[in-house]
PDB file of N, CA and C in Angstrom:
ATOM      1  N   UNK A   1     -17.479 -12.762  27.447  1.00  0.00           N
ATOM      2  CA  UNK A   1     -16.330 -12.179  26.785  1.00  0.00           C
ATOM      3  C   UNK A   1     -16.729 -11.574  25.439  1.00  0.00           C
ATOM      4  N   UNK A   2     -17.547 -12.100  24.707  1.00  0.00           N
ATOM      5  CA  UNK A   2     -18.112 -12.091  23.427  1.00  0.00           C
ATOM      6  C   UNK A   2     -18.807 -10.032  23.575  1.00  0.00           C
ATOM      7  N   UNK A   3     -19.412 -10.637  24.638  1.00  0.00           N
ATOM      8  CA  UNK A   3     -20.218  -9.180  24.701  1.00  0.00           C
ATOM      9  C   UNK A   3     -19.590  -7.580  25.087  1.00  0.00           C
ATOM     10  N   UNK A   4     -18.308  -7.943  26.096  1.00  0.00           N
ATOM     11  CA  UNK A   4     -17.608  -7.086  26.261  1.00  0.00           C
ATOM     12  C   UNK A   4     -16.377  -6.249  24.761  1.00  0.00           C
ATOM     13  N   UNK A   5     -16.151  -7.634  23.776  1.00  0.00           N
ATOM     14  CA  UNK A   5     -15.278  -7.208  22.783  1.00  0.00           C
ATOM     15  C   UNK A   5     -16.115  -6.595  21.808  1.00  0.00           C
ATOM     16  N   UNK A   6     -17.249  -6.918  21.965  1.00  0.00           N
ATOM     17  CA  UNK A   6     -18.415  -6.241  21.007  1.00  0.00           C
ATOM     18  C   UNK A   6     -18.761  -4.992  21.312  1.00  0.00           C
ATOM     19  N   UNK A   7     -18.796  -4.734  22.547  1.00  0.00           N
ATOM     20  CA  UNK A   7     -19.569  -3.436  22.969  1.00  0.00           C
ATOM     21  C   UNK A   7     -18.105  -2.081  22.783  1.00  0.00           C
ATOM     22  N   UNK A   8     -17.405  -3.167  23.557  1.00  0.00           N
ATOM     23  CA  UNK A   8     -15.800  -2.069  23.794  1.00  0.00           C
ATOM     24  C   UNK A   8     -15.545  -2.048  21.904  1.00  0.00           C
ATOM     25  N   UNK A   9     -15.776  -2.989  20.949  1.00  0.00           N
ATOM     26  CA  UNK A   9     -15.490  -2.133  19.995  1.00  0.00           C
ATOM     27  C   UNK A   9     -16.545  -1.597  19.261  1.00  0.00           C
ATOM     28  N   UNK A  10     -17.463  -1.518  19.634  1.00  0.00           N
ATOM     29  CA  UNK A  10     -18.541  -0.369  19.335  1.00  0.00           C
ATOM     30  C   UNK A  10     -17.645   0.519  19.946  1.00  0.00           C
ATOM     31  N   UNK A  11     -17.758   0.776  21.312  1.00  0.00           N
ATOM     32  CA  UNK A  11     -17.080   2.031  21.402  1.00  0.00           C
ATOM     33  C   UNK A  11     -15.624   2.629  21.272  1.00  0.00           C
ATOM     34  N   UNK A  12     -14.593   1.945  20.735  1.00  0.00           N
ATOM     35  CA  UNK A  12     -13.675   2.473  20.094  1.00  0.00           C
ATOM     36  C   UNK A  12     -13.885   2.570  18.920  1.00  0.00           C
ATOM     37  N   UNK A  13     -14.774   2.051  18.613  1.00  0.00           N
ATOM     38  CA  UNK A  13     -14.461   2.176  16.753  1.00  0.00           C
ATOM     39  C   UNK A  13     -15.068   3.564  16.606  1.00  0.00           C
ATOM     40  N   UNK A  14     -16.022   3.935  17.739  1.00  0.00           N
ATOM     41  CA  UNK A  14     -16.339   5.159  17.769  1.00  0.00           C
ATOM     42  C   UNK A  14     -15.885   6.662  17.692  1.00  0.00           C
ATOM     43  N   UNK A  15     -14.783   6.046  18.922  1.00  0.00           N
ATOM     44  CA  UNK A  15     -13.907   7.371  19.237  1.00  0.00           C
ATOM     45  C   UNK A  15     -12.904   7.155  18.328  1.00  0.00           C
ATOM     46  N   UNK A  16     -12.596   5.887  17.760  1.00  0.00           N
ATOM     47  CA  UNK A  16     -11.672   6.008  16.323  1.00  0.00           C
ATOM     48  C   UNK A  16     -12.219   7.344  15.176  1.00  0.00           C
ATOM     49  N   UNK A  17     -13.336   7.005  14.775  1.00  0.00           N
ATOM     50  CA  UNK A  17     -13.687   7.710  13.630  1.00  0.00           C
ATOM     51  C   UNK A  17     -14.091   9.286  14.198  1.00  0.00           C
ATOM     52  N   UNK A  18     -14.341   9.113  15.296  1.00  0.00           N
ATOM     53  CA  UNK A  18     -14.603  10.796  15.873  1.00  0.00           C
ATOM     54  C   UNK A  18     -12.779  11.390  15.641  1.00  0.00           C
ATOM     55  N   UNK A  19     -11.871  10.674  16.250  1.00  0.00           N
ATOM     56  CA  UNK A  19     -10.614  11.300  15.590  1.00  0.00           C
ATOM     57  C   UNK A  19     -10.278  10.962  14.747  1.00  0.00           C
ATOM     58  N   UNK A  20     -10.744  10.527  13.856  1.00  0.00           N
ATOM     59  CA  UNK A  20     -10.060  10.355  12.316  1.00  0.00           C
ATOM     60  C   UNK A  20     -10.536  11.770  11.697  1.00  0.00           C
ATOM     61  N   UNK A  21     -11.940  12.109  12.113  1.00  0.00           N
ATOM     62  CA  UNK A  21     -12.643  12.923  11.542  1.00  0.00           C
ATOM     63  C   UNK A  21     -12.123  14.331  11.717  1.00  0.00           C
ATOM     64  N   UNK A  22     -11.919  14.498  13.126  1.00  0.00           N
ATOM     65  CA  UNK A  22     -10.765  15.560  13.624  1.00  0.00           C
ATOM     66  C   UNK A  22      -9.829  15.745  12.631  1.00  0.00           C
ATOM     67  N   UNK A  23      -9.023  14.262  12.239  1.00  0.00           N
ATOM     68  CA  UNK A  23      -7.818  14.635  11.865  1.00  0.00           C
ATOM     69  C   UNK A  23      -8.100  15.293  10.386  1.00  0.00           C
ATOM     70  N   UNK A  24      -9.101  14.923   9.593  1.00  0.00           N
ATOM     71  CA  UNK A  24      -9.356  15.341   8.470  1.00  0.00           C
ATOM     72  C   UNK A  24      -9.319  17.119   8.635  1.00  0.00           C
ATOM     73  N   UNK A  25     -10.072  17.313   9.528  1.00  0.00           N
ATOM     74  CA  UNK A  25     -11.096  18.738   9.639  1.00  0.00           C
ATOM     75  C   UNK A  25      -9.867  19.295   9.935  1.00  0.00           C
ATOM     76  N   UNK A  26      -8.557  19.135  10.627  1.00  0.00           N
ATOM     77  CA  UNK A  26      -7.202  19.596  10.492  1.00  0.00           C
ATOM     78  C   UNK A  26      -6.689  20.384   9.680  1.00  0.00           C
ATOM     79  N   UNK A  27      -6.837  20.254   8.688  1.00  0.00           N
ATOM     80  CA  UNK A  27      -6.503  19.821   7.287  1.00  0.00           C
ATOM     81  C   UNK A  27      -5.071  20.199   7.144  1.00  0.00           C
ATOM     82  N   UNK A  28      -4.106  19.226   8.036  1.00  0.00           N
ATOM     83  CA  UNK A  28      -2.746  19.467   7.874  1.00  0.00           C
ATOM     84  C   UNK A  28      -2.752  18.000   6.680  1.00  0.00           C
ATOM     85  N   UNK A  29      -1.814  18.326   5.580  1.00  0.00           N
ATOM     86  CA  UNK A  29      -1.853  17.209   4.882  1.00  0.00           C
ATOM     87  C   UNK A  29      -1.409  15.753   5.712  1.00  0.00           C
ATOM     88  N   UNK A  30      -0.360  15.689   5.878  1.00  0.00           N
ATOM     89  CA  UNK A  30      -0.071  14.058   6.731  1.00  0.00           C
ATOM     90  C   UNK A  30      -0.895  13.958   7.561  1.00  0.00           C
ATOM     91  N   UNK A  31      -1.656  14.548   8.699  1.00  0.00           N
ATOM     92  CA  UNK A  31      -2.763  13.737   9.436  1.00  0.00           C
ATOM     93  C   UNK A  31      -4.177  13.165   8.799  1.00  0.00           C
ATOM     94  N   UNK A  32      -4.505  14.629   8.038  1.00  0.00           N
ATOM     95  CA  UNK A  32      -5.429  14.556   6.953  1.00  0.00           C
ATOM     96  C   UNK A  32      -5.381  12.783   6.084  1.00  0.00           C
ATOM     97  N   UNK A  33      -4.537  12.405   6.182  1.00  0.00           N
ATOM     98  CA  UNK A  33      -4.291  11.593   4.921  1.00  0.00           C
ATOM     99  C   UNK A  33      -4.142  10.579   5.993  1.00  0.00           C
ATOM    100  N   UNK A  34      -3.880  10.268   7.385  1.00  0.00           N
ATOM    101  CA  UNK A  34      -3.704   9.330   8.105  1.00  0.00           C
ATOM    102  C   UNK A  34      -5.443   8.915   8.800  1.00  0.00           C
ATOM    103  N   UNK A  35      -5.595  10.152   9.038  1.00  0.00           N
ATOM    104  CA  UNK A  35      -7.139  10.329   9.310  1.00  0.00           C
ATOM    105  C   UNK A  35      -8.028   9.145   8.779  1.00  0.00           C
ATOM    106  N   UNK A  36      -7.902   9.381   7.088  1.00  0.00           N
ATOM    107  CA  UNK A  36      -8.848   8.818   6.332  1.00  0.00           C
ATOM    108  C   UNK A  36      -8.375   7.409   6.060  1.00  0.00           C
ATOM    109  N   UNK A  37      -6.893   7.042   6.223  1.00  0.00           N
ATOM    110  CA  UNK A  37      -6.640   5.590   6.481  1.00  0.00           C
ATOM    111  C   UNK A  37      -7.345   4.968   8.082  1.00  0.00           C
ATOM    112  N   UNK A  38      -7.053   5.676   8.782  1.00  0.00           N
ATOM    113  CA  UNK A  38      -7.315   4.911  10.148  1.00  0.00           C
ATOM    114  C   UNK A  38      -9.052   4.836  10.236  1.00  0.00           C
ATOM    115  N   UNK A  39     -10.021   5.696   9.818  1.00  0.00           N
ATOM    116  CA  UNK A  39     -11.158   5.717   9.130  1.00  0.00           C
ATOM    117  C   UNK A  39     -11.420   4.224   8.626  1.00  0.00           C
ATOM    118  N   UNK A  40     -10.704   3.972   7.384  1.00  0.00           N
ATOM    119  CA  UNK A  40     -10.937   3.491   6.380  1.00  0.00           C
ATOM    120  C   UNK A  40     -10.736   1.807   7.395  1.00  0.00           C
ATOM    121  N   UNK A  41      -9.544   1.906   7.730  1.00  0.00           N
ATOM    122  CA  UNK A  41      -9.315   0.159   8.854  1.00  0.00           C
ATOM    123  C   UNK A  41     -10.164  -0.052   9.572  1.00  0.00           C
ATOM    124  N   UNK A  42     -10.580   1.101  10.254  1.00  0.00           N
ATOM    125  CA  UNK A  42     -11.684   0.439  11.110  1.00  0.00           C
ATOM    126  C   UNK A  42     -13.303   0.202  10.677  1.00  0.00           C
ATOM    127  N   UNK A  43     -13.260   0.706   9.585  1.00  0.00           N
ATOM    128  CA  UNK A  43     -14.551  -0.080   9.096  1.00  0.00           C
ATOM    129  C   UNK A  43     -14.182  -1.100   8.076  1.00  0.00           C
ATOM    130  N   UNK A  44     -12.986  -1.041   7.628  1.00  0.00           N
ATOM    131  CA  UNK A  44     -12.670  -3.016   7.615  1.00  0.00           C
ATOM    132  C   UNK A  44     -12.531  -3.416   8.739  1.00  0.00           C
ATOM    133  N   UNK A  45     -12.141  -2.792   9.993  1.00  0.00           N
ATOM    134  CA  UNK A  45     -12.147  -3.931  11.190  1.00  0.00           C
ATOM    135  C   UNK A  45     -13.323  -4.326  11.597  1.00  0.00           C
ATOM    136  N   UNK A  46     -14.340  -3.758  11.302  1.00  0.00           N
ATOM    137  CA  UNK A  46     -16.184  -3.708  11.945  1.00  0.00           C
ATOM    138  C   UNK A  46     -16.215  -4.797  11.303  1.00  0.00           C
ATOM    139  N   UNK A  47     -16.145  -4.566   9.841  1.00  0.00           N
ATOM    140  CA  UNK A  47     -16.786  -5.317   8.599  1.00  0.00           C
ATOM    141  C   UNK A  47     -16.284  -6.892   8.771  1.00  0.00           C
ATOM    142  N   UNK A  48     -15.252  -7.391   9.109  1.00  0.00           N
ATOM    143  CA  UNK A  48     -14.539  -8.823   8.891  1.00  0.00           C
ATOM    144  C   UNK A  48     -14.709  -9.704  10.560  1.00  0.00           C
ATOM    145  N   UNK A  49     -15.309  -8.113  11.796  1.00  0.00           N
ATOM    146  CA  UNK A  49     -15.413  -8.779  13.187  1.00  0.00           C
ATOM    147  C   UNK A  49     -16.832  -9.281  12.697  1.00  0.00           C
ATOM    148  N   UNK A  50     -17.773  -7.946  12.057  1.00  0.00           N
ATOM    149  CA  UNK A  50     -18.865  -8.932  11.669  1.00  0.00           C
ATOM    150  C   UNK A  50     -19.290 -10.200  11.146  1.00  0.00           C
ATOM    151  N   UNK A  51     -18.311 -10.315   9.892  1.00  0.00           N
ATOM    152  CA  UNK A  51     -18.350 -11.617   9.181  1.00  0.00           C
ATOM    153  C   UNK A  51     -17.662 -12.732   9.917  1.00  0.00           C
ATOM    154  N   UNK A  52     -16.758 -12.551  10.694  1.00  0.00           N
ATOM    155  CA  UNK A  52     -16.493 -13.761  11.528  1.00  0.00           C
ATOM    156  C   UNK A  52     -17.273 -14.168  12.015  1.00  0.00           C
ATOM    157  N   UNK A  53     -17.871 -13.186  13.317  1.00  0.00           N
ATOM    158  CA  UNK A  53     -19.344 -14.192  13.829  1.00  0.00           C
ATOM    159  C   UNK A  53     -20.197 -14.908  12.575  1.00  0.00           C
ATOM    160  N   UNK A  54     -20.389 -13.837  11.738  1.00  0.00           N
ATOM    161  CA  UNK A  54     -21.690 -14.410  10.715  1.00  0.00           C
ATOM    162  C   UNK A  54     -21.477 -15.442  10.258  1.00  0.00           C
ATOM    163  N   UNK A  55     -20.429 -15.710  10.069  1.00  0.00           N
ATOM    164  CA  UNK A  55     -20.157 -17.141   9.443  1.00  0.00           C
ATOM    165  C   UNK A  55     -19.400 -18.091  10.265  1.00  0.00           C
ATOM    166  N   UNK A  56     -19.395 -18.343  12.112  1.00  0.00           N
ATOM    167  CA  UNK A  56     -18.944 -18.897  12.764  1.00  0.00           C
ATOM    168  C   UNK A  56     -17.390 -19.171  12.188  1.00  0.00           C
ATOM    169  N   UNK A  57     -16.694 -18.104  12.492  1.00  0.00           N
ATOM    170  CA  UNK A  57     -15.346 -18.402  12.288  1.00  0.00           C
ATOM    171  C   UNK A  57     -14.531 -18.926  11.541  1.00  0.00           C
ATOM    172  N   UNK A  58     -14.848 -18.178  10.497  1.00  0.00           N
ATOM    173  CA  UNK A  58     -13.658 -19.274   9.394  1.00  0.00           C
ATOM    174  C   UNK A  58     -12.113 -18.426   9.634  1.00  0.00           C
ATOM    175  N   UNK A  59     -11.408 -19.553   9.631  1.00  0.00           N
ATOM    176  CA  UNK A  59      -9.988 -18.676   9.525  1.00  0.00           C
ATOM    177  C   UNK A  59      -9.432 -17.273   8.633  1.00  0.00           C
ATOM    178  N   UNK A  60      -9.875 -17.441   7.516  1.00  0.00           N
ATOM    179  CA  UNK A  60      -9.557 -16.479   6.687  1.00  0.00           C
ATOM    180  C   UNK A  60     -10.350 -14.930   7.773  1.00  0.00           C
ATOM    181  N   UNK A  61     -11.426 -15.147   7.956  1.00  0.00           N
ATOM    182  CA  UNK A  61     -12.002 -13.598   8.519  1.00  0.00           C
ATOM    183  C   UNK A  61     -11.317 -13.355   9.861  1.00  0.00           C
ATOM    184  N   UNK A  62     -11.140 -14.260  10.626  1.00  0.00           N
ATOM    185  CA  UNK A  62     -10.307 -13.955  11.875  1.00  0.00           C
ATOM    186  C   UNK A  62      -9.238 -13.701  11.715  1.00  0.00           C
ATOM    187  N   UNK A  63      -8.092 -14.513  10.748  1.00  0.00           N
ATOM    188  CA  UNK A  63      -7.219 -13.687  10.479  1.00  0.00           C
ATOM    189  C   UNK A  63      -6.818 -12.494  10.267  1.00  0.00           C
ATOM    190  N   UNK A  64      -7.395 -11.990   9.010  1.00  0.00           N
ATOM    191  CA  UNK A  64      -8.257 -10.494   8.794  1.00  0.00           C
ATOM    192  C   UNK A  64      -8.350  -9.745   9.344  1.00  0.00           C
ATOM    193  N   UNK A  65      -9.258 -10.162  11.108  1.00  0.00           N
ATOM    194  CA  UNK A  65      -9.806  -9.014  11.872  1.00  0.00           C
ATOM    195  C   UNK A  65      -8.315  -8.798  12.776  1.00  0.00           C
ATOM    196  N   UNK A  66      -7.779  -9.885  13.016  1.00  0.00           N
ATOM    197  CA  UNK A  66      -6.234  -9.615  13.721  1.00  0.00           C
ATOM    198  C   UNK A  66      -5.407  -8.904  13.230  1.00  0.00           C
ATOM    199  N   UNK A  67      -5.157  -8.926  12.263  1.00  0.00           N
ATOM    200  CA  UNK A  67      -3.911  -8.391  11.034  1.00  0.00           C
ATOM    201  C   UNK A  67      -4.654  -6.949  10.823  1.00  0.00           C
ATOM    202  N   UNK A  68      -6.024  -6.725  10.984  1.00  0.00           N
ATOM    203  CA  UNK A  68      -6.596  -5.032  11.067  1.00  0.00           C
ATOM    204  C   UNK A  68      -6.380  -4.646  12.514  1.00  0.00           C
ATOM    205  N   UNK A  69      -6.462  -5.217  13.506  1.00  0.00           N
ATOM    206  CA  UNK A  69      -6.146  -5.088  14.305  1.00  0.00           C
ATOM    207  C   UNK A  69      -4.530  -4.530  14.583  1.00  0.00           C
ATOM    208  N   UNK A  70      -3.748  -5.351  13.866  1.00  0.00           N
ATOM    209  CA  UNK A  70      -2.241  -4.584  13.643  1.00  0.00           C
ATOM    210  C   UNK A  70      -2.323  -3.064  13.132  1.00  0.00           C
ATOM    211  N   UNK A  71      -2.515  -3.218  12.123  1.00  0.00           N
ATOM    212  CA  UNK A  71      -2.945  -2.420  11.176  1.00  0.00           C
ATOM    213  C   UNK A  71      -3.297  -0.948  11.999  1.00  0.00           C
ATOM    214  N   UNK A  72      -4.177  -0.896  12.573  1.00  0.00           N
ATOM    215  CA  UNK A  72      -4.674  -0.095  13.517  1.00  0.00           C
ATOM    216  C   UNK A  72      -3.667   0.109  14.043  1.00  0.00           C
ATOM    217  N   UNK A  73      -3.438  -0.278  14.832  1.00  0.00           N
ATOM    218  CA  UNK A  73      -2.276   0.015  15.818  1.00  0.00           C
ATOM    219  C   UNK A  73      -1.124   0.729  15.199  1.00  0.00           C
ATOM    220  N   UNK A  74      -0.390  -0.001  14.246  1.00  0.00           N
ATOM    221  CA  UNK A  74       0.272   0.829  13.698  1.00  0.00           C
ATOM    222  C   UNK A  74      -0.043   1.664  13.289  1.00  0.00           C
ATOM    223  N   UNK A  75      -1.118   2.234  12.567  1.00  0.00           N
ATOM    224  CA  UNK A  75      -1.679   3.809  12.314  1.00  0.00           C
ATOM    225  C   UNK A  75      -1.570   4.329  12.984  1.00  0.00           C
ATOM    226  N   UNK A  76      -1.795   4.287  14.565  1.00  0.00           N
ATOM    227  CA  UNK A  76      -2.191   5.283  15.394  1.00  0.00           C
ATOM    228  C   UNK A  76      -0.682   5.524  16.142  1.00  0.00           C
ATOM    229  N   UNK A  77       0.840   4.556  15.868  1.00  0.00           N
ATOM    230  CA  UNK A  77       1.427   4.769  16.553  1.00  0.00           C
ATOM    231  C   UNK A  77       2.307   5.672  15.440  1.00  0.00           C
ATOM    232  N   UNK A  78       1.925   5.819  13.934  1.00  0.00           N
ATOM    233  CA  UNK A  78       2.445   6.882  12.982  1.00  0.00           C
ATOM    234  C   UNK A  78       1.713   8.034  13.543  1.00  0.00           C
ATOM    235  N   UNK A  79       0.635   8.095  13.457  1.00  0.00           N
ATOM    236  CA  UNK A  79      -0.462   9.167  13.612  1.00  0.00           C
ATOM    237  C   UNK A  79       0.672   9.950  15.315  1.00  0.00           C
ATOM    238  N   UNK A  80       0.552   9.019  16.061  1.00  0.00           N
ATOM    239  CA  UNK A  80       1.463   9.663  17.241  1.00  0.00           C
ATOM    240  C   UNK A  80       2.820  10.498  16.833  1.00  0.00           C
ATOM    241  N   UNK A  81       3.319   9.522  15.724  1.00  0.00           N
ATOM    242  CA  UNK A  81       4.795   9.874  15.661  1.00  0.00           C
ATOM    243  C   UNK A  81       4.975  11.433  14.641  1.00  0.00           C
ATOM    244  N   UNK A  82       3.994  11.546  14.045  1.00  0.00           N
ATOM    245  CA  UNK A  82       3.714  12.962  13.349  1.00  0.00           C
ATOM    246  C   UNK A  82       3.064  13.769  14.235  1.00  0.00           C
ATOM    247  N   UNK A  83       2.455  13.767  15.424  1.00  0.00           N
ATOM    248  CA  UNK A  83       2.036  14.779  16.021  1.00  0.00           C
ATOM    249  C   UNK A  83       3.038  15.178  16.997  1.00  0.00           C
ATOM    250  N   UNK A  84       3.864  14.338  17.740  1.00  0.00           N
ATOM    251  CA  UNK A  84       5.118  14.709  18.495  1.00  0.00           C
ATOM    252  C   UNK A  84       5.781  15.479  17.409  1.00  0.00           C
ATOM    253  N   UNK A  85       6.399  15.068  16.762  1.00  0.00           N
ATOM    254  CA  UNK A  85       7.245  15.885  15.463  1.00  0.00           C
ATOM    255  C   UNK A  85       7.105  17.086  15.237  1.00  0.00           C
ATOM    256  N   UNK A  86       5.112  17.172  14.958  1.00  0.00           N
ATOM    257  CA  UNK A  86       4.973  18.627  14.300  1.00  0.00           C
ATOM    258  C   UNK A  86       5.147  18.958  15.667  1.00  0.00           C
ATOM    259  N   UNK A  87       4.895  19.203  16.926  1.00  0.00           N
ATOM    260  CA  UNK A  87       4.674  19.717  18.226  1.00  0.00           C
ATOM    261  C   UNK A  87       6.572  19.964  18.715  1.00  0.00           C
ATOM    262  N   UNK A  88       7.068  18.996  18.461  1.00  0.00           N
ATOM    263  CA  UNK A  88       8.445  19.696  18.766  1.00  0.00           C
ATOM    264  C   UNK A  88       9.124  20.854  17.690  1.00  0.00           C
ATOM    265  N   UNK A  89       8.370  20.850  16.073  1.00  0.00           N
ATOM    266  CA  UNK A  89       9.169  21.452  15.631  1.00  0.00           C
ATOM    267  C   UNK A  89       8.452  22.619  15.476  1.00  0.00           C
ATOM    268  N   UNK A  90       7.086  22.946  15.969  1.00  0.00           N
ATOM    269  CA  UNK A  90       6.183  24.316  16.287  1.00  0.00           C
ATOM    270  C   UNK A  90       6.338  24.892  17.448  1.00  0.00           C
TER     271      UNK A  90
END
């Protein structure tokens, strides 16, 4: 299990920052600016999945990586809710 949440978030964290990067290169201001948040979470989400293992699980970092885990999510379901928007009102 360990190896699959590791690898699968290697590779989302991937295609995260490949569209964050998009969203920058946009350069519509609100994605632009969502871009570089959703960017920015997921290398706190790397950073605190790392330190959990590294330090066999202390609560505080797992907490952390869950609550970025929200975090995420909700970005991407704003990030959604501004691209429907601009797309219905273009």
């Amino acid at each position: 299990m360990q190896f699959i949440h590791r690898w699968f978030g290697i590779l989302i964290s991937g295609l995260i920052i490949c569209y964050a990067i998009w969203l920058i290169i946009l350069n519509k201001h609100a994605l632009r600016g969502m871009g570089m948040v959703a960017a920015c979470l997921v290398l706190v989400q790397v950073t605190t999945g790392i330190i959990t293992l590294v330090y066999h699980v202390p609560i505080l970092a797992a907490l952390t990586h869950q609550i970025g885990a929200i975090l995420i999510l909700t970005t991407f379901l704003f990030i959604q809710n501004i691209v429907t928007n601009f797309e219905l009102l273009h």
